[in-house]
Protein backbone atom coordinates (compact mmCIF):
# COMPACT_ATOMS: atom_id res chain seq x y z
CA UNK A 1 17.30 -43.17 53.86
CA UNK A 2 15.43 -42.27 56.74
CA UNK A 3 12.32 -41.30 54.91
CA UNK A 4 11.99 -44.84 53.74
CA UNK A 5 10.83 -45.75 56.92
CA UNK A 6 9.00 -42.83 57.09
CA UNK A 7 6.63 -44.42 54.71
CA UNK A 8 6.29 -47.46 56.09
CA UNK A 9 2.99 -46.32 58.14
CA UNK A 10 1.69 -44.94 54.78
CA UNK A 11 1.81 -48.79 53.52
CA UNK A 12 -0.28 -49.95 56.53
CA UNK A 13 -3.29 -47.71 55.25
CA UNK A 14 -4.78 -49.95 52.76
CA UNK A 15 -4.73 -52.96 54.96
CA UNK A 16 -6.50 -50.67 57.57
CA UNK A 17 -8.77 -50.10 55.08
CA UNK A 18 -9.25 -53.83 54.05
CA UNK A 19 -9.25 -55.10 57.78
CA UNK A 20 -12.37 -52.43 58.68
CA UNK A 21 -14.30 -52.98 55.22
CA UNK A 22 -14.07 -56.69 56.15
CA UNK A 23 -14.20 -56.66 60.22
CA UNK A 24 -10.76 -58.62 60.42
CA UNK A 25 -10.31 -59.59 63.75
CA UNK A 26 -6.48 -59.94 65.23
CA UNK A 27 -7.82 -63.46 65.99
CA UNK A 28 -8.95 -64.01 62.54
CA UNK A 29 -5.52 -63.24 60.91
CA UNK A 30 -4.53 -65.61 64.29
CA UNK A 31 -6.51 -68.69 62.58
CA UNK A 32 -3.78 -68.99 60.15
CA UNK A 33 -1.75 -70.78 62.61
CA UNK A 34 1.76 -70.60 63.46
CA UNK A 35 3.45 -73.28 61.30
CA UNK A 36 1.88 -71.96 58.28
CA UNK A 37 2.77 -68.38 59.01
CA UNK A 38 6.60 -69.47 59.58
CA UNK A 39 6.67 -71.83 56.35
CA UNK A 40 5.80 -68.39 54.59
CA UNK A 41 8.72 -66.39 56.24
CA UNK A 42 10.76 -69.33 55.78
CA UNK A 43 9.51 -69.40 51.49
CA UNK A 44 10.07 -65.87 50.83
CA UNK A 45 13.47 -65.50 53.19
CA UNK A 46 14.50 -68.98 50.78
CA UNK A 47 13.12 -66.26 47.64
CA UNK A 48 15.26 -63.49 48.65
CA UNK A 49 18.03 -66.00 49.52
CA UNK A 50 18.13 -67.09 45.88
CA UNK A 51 18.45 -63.62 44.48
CA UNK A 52 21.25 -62.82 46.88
CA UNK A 53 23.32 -65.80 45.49
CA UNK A 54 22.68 -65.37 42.28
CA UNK A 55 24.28 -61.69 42.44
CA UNK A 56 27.39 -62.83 44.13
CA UNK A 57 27.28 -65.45 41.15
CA UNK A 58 27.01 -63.15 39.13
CA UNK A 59 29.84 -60.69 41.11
CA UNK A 60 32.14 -63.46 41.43
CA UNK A 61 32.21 -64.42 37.55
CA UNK A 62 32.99 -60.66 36.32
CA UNK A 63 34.95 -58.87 39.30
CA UNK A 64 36.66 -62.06 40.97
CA UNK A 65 36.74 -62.64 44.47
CA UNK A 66 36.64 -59.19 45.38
CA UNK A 67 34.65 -59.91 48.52
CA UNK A 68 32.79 -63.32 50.06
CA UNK A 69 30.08 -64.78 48.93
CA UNK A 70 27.92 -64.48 52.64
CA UNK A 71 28.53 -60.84 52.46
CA UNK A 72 27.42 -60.10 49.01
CA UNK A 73 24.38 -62.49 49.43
CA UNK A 74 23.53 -60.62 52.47
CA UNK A 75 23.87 -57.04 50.71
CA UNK A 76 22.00 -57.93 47.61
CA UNK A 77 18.92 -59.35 50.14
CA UNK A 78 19.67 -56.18 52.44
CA UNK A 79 19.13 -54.06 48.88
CA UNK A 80 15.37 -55.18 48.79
CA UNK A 81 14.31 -53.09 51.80
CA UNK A 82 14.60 -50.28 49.33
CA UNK A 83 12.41 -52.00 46.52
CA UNK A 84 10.11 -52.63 49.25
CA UNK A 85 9.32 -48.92 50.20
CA UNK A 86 9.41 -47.66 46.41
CA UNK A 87 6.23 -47.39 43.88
CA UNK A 88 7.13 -50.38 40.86
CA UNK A 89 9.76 -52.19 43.69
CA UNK A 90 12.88 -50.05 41.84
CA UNK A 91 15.66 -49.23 43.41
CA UNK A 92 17.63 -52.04 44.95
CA UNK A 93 20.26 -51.81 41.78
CA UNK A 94 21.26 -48.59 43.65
CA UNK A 95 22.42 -50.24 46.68
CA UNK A 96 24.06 -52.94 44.99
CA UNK A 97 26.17 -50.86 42.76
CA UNK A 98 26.89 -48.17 46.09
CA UNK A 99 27.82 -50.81 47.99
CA UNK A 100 30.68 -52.31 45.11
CA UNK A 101 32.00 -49.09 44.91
CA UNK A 102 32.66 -48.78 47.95
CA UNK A 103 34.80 -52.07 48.01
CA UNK A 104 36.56 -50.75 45.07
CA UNK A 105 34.94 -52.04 42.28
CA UNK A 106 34.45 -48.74 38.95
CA UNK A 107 31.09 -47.61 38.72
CA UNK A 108 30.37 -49.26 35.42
CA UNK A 109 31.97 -52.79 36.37
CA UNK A 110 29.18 -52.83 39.20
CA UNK A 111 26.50 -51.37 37.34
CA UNK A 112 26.89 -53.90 34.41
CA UNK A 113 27.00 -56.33 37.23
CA UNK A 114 23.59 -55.08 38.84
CA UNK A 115 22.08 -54.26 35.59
CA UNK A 116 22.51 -58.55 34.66
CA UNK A 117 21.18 -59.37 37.87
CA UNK A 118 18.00 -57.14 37.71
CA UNK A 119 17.64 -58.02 33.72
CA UNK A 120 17.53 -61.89 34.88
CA UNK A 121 14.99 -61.31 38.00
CA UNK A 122 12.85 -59.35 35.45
CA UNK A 123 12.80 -62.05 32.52
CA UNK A 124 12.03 -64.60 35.20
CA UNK A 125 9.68 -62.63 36.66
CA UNK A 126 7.82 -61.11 33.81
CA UNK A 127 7.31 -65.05 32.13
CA UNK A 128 5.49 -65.78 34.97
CA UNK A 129 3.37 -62.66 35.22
CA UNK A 130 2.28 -63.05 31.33
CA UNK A 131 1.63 -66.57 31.34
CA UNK A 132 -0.77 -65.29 34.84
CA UNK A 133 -2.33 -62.53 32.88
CA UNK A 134 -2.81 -65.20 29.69
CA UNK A 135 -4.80 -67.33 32.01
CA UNK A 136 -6.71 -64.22 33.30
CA UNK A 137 -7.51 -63.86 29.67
CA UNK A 138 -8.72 -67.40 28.74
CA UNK A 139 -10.95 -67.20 31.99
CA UNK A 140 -12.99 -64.17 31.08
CA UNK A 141 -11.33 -61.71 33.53
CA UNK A 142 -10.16 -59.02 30.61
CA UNK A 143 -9.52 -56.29 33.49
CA UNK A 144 -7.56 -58.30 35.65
CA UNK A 145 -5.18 -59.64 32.36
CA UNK A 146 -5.58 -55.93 31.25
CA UNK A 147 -3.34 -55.03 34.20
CA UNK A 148 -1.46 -58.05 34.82
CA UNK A 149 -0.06 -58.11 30.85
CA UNK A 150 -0.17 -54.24 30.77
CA UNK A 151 2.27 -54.00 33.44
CA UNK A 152 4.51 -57.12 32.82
CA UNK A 153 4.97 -57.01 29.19
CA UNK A 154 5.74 -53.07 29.91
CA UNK A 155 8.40 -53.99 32.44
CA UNK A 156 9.78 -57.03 30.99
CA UNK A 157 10.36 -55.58 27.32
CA UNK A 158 11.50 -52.36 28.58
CA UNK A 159 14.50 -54.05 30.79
CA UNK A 160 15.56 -56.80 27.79
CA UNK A 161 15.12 -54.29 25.10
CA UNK A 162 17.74 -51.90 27.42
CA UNK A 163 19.85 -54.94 28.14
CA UNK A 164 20.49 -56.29 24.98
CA UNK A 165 20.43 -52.62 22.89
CA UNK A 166 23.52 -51.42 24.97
CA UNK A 167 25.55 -53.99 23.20
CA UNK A 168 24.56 -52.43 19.85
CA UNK A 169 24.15 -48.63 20.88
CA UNK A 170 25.90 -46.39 23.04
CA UNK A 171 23.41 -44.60 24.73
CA UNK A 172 23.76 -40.78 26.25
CA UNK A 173 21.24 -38.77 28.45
CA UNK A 174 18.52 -37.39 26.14
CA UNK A 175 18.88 -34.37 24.70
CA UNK A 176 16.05 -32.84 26.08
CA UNK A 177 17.15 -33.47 29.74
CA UNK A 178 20.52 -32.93 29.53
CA UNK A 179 19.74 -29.17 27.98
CA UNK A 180 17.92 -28.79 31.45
CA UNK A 181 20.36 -29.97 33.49
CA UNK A 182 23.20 -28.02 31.99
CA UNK A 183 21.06 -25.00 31.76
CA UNK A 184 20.02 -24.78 35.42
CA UNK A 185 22.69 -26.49 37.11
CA UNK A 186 25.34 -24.22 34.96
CA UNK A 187 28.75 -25.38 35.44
CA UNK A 188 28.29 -28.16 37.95
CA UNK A 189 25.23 -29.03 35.59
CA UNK A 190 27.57 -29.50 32.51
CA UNK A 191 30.03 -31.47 34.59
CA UNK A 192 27.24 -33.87 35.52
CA UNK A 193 25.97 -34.64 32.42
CA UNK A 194 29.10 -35.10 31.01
CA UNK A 195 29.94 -37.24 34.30
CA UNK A 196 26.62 -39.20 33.00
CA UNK A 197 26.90 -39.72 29.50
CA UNK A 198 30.84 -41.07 29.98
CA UNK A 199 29.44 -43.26 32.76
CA UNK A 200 26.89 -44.61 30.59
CA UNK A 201 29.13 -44.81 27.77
CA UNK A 202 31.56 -47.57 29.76
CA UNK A 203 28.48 -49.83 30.54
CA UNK A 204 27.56 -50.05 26.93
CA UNK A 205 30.97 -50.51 26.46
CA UNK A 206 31.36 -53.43 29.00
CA UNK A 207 28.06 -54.95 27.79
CA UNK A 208 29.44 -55.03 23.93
CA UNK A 209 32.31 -56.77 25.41
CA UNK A 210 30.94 -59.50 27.23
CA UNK A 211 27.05 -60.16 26.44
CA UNK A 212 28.41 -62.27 23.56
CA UNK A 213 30.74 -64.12 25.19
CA UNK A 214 30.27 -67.84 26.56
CA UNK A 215 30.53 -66.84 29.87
CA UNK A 216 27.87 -64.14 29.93
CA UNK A 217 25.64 -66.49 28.18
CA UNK A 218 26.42 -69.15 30.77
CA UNK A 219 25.77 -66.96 33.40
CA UNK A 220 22.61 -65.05 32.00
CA UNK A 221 21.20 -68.77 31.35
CA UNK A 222 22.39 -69.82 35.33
CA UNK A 223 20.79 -66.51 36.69
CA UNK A 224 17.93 -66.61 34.87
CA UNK A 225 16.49 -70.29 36.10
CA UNK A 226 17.69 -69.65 39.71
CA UNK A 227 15.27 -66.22 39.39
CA UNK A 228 12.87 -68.64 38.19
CA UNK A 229 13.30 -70.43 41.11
CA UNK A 230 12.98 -67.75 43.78
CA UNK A 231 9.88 -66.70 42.00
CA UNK A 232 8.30 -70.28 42.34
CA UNK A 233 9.04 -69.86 46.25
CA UNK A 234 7.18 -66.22 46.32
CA UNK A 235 4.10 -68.58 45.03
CA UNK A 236 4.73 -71.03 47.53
CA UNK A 237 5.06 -68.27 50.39
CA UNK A 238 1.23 -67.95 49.73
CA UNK A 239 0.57 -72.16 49.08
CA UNK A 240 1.23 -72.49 52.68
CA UNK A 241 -0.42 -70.25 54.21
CA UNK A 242 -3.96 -71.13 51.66
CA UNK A 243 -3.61 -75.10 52.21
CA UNK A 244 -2.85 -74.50 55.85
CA UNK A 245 -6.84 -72.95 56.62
CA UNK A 246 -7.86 -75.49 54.54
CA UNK A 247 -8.52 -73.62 51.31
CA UNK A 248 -8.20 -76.01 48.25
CA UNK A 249 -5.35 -74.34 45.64
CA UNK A 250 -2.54 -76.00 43.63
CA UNK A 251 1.12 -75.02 43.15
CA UNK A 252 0.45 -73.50 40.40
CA UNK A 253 -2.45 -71.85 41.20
CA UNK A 254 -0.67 -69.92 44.11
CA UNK A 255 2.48 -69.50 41.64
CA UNK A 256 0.10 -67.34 39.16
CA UNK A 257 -1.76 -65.72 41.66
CA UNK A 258 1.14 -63.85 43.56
CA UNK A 259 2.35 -63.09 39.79
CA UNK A 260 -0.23 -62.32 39.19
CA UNK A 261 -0.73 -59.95 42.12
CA UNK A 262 3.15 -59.16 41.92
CA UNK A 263 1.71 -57.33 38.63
CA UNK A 264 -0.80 -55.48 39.79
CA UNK A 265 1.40 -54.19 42.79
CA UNK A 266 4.02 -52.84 40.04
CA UNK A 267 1.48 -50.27 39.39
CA UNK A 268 2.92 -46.73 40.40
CA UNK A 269 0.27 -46.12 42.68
CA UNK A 270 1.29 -47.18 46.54
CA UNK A 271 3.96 -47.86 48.14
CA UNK A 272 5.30 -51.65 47.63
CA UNK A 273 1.98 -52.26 46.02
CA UNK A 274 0.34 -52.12 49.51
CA UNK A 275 -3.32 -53.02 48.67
CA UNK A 276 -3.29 -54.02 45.77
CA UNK A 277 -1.45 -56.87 45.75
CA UNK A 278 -4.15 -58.22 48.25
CA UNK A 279 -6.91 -57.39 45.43
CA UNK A 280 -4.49 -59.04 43.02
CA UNK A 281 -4.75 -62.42 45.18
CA UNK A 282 -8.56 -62.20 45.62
CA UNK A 283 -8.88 -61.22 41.72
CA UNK A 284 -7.02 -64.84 40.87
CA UNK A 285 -8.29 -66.65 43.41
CA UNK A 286 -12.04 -65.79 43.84
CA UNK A 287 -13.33 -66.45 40.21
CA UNK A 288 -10.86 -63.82 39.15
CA UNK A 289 -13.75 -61.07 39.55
CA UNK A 290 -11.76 -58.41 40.49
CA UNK A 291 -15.09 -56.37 41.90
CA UNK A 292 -16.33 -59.59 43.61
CA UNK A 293 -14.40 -59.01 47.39
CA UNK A 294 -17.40 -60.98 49.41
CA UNK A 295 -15.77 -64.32 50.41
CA UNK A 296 -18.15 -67.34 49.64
CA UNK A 297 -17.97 -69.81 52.51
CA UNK A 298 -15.91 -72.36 50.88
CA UNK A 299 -14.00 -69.36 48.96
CA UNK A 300 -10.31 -68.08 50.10
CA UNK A 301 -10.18 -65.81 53.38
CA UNK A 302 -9.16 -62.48 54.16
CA UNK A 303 -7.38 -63.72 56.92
CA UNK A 304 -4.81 -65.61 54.49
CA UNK A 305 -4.36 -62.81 52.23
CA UNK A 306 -3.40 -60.45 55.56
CA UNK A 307 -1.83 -62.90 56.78
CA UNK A 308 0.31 -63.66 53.78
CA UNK A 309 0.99 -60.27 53.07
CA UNK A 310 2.48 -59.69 56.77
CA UNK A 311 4.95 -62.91 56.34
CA UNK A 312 6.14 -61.96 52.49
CA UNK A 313 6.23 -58.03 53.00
CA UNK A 314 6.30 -56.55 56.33
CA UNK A 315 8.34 -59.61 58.13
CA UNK A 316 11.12 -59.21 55.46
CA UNK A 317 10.70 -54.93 55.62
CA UNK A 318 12.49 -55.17 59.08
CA UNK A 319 15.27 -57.89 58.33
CA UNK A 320 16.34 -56.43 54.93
CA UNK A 321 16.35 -53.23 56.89
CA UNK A 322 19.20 -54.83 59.33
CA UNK A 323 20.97 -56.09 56.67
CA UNK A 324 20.95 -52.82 54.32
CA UNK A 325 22.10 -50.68 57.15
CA UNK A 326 24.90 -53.19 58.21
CA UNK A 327 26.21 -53.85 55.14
CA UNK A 328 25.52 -51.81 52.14
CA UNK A 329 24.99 -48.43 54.42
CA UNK A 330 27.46 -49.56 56.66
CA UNK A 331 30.96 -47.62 57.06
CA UNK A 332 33.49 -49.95 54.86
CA UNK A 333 37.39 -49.73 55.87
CA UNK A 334 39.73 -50.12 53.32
CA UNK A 335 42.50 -53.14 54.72
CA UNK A 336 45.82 -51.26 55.14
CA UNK A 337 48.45 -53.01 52.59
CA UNK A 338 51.80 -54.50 53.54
């Protein structure tokens, strides 16, 4: 884990670059204010919030009161620390399902778990990112909606296809890869794949068994508008922080531009989308020219973008940190029994 905060410097770059192209002064970012800055921490801690209840929602419903509701809402927000320092913001499923196991839970009970909460942050996620990239279309900007539906209808279908398939299909490493795996990794190579393909075998198992029940559908409906929720607060994280140096946008305005944005930063290419979810902003918001970065007088600031970035992204960086290191990195005692 330690080279995830290795790359934290590497996600500072493209800001440098931004702040020198565009001779960002400290005091500029500064102009923001203070109330606005904290209403953004406050709007994307209330984001992350959401998505931590919903898993222990969801946790709670399958697996029982296995462990409390504060703890597994902390762990699932502690989890995003590693979507943060990851290309395409992957990875926090890993920590949720780790840190389940740990308490006891199989591996495939807490991986169906993780794999509804990710599958409902996704849909939410990637209706707001097409209906962004539709109104990048309808306004001319073909690049920009290009990107923005490239990625999101990639992402989106790829997750619900997955979901709902395993209910149908019992899926098994590919062919291809397992050959590898069991050719250079001999016997401990076999025993992994086979390790791998029973593994995967239970969760399409468990997903035949309950994504048809009343219950699942009950709770993919419940999970699926609070994700909708959390998203609308990522769009208000930026509302704040706009309105606040008096630059005219609407709710949902700011809601489709960090979508928007949020697309563009899925793009494999840095590290938490570092730079170019800041060109995603100015893409939406400055006549969604994505080549037009010289800020008109009355136009949107770089100083808001920076400044929203550091409240949404670096600010939560250090306290999902604390919380994935105390919780689901954290040493777990078993209680003795009686």
């Amino acid at each position: 884990m330690n080279w995830r905060i290795a790359v934290i410097p590497a996600t500072l770059i493209p800001i440098i670059i931004i702040i020198i192209q565009f001779d960002i002064k400290l005091d500029d970012v500064l102009a923001i204010g203070v109330v606005p800055f904290i209403l953004a921490v406050l709007a994307i801690m209330v984001k992350l919030g959401l998505q931590g209840i919903k898993l222990a929602y969801i946790a709670r419903t399958f697996l029982g009161p296995f462990d409390s509701i504060k703890r597994l809402t902390a762990m699932r927000v502690g989890s995003e620390f590693i979507k943060f320092t990851t290309p395409m913001f992957v990875g926090a499923e890993f920590a949720v399902i780790y840190y389940m196991v740990k308490k006891g839970i199989s591996t495939s009970r807490a991986s169906w778990v993780a794999l509804l909460d990710i599958v409902t942050e996704v849909l939410a996620g990637g209706v707001l990112s097409i209906i962004a990239g539709i109104f990048a279309l309808l306004n001319g900007a073909y690049l920009v909606a290009a990107i923005v539906l490239g990625t999101s209808v990639t992402v989106t279908t790829l997750w619900v296809v997955l979901f709902f398939a395993s209910s149908k299909h019992t899926f098994q490493l590919p062919k291809g890869i397992a050959s590898l795996i069991s050719k250079f990794g001999k016997e401990r190579g076999i025993k992994y794949v086979k390790q791998t393909n029973k593994y995967i075998e239970e969760v399409c198992t468990m997903s035949r068994e309950n994504i048809h029940s009343k219950k699942s559908q009950k709770v993919f409906v419940v999970g699926f508008i609070t994700s909708l929720v959390s998203w609308l607060f990522y769009g208000i994280s930026f509302l704040v922080i706009a309105v606040g140096i008096g630059y005219s946008v609407e709710f949902f305005e700011s809601v489709l531009a960090v979508m928007g944005a949020n697309a563009i930063g899925n793009l494999p290419i840095t590290v938490g989308g570092s730079g170019l979810a800041e060109f995603g902003i100015i893409a939406y918001l400055n006549n969604l020219d994505p080549f037009n970065f010289v800020m008109p007088d009355t136009g949107l600031e770089w100083n808001a973008v920076i400044g929203w970035r550091i409240a949404t992204y670096y600010i939560p960086i250090a306290v999902t940190w604390i919380l994935l290191v105390k919780l689901a990195l954290g040493k777990y005692t078993k209680p003795a029994t009686t």
